[in-house]
PDB file of N, CA and C in Angstrom:
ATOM      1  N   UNK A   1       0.857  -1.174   0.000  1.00  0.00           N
ATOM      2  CA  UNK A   1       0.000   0.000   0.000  1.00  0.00           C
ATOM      3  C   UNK A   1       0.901   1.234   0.000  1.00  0.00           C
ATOM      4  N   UNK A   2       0.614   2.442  -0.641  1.00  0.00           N
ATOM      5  CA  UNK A   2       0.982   3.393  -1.024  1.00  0.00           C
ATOM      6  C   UNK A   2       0.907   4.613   0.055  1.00  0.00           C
ATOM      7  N   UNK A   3       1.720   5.131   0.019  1.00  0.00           N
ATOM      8  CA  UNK A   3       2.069   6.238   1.331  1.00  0.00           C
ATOM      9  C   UNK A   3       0.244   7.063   1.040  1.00  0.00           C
ATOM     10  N   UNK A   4       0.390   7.408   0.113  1.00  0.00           N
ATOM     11  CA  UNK A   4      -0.881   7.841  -0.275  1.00  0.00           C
ATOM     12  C   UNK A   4      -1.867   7.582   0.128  1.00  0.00           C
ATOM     13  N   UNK A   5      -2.094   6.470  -0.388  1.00  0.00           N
ATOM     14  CA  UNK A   5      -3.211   4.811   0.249  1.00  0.00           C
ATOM     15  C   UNK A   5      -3.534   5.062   1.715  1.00  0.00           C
ATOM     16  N   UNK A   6      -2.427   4.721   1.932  1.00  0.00           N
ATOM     17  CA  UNK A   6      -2.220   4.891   3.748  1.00  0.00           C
ATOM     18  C   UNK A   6      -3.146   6.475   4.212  1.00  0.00           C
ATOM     19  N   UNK A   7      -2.839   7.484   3.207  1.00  0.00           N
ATOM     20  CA  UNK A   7      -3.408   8.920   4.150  1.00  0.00           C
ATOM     21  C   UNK A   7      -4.408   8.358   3.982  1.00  0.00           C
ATOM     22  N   UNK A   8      -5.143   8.308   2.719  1.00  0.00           N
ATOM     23  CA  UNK A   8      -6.645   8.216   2.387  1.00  0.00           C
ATOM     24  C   UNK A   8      -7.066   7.104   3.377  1.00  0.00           C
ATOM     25  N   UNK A   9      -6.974   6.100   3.778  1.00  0.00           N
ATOM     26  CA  UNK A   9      -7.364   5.329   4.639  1.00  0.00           C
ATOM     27  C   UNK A   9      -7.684   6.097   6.112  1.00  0.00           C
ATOM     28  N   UNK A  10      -6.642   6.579   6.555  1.00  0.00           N
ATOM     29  CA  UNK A  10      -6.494   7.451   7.871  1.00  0.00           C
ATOM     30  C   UNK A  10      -7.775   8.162   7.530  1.00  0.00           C
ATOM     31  N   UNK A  11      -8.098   9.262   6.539  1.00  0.00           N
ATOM     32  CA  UNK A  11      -9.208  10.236   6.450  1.00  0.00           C
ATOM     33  C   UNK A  11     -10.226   9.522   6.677  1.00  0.00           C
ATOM     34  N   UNK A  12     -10.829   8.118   6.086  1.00  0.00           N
ATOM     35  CA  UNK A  12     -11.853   7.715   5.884  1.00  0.00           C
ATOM     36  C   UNK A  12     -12.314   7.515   7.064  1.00  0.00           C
ATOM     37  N   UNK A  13     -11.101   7.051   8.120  1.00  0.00           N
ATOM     38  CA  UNK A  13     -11.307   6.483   9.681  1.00  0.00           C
ATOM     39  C   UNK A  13     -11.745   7.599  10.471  1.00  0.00           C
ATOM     40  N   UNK A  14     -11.200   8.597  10.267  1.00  0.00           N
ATOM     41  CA  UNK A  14     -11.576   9.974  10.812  1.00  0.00           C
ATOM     42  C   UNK A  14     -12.399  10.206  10.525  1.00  0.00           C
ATOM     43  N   UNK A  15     -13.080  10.146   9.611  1.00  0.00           N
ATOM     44  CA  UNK A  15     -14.414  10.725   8.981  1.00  0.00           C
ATOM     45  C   UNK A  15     -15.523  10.151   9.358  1.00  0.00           C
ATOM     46  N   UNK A  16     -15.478   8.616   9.561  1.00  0.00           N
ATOM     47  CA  UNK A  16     -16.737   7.430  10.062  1.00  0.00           C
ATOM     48  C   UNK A  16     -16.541   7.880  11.282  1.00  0.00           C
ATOM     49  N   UNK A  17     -15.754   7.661  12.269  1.00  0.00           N
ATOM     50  CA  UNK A  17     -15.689   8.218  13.641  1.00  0.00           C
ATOM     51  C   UNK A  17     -16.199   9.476  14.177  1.00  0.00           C
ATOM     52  N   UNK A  18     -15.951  10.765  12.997  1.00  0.00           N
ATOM     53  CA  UNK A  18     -16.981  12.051  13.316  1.00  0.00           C
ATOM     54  C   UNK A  18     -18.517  11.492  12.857  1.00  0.00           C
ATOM     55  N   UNK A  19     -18.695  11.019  11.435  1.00  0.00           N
ATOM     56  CA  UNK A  19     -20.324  10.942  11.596  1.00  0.00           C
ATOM     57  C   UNK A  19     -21.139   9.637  12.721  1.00  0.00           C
ATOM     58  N   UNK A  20     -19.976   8.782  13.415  1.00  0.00           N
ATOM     59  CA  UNK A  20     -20.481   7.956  14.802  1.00  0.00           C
ATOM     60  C   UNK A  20     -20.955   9.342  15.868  1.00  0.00           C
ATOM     61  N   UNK A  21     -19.678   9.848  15.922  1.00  0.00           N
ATOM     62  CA  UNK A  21     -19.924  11.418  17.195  1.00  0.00           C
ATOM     63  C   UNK A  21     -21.579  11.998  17.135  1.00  0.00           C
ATOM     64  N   UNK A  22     -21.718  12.225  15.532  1.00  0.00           N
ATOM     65  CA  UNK A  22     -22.854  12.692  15.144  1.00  0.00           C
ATOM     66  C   UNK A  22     -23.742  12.135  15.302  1.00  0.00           C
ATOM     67  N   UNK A  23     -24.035  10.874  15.101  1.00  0.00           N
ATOM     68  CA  UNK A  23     -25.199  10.064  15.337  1.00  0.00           C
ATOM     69  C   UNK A  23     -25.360   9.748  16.772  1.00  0.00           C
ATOM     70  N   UNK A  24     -24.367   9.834  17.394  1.00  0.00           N
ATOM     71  CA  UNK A  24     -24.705   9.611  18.671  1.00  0.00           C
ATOM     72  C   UNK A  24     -25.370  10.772  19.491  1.00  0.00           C
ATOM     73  N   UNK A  25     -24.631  12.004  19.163  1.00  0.00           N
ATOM     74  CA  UNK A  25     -24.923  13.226  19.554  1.00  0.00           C
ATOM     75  C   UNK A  25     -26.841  13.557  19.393  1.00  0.00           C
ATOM     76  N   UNK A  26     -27.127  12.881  18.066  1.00  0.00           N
ATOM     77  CA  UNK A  26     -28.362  13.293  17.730  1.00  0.00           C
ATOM     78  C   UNK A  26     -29.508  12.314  18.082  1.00  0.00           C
ATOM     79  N   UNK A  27     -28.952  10.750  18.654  1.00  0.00           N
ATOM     80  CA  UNK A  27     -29.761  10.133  19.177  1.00  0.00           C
ATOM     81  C   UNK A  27     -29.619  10.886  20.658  1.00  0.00           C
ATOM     82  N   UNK A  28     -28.806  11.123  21.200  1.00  0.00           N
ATOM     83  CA  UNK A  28     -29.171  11.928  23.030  1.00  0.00           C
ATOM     84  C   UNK A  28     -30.323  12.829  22.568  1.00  0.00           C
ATOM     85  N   UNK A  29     -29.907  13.963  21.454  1.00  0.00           N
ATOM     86  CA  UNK A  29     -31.319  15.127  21.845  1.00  0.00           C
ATOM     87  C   UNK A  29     -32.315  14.730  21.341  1.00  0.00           C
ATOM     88  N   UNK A  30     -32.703  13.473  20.218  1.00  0.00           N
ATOM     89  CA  UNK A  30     -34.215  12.590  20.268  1.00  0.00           C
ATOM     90  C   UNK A  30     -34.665  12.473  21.895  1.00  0.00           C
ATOM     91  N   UNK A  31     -33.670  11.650  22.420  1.00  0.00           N
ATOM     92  CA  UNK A  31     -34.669  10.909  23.416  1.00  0.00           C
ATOM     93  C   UNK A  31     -34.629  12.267  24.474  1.00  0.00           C
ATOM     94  N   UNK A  32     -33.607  13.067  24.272  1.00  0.00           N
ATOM     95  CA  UNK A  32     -34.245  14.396  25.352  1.00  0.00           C
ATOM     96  C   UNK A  32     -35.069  14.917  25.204  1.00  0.00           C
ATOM     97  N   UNK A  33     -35.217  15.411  24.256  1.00  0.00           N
ATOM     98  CA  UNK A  33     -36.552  16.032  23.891  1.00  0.00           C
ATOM     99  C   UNK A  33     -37.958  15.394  23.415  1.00  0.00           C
ATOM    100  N   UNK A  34     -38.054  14.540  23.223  1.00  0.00           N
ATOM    101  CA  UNK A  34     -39.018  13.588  22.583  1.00  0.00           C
ATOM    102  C   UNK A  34     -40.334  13.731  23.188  1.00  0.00           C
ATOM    103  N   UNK A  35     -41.446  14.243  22.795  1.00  0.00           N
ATOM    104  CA  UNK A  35     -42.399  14.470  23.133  1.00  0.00           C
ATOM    105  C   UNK A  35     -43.484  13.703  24.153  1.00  0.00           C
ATOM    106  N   UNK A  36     -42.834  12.400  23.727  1.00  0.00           N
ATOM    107  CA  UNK A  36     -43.482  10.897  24.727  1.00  0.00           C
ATOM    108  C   UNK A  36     -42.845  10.934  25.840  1.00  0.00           C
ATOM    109  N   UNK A  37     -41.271  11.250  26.029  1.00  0.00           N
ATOM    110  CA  UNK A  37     -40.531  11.334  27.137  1.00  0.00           C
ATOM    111  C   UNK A  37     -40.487  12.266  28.032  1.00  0.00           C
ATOM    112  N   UNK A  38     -41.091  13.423  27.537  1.00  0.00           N
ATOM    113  CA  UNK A  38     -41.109  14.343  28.515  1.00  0.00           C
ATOM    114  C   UNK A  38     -43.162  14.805  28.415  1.00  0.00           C
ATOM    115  N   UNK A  39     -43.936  14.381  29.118  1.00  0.00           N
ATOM    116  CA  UNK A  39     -45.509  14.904  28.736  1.00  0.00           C
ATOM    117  C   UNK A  39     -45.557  15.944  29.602  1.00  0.00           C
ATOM    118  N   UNK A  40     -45.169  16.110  30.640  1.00  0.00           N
ATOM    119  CA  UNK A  40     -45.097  17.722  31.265  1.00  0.00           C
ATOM    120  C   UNK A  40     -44.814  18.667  30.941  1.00  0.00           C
ATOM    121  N   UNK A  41     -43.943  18.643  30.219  1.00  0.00           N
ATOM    122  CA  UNK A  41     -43.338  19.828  29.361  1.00  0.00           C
ATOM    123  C   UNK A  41     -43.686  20.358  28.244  1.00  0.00           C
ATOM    124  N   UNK A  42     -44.757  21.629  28.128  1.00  0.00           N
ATOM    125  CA  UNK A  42     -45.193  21.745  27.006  1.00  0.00           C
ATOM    126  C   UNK A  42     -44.692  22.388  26.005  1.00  0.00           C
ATOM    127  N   UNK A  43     -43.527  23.278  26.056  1.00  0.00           N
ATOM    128  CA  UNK A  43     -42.699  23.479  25.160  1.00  0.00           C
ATOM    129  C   UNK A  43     -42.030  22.328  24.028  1.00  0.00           C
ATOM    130  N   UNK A  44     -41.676  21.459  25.146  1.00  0.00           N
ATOM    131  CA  UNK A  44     -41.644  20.218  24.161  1.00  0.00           C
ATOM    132  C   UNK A  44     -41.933  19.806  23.566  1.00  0.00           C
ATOM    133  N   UNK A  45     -43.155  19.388  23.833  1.00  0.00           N
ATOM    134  CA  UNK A  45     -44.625  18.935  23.583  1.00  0.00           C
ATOM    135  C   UNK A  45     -45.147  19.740  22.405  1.00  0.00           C
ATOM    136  N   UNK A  46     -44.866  20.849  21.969  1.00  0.00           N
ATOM    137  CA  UNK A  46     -45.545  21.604  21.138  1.00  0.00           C
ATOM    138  C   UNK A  46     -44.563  21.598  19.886  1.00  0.00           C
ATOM    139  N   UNK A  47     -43.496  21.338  20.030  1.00  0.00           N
ATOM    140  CA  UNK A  47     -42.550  21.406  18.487  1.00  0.00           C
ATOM    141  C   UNK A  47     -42.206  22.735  19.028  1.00  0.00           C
TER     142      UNK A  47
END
């Protein structure tokens, strides 16, 4: 494999690992905010 090869590999790893960050990040504020999870809260509750 090619010195090259090698960066592009590194980026790709970096890159799946930020959009994991992301998906994880955006499943926490589903279930925080989630309208079923919180029924007291009507800000929530309202969009």
């Amino acid at each position: 494999m090619s010195c090259q090869e090698k960066q592009s590999w590194q980026h790709l790893a970096c890159f799946s690992s930020f959009v994991e960050e992301i998906k994880k990040a955006y499943r926490k504020l589903v279930w925080k905010y989630h309208p079923d999870l919180n029924p007291g809260n009507r800000a929530i509750s309202r969009g």
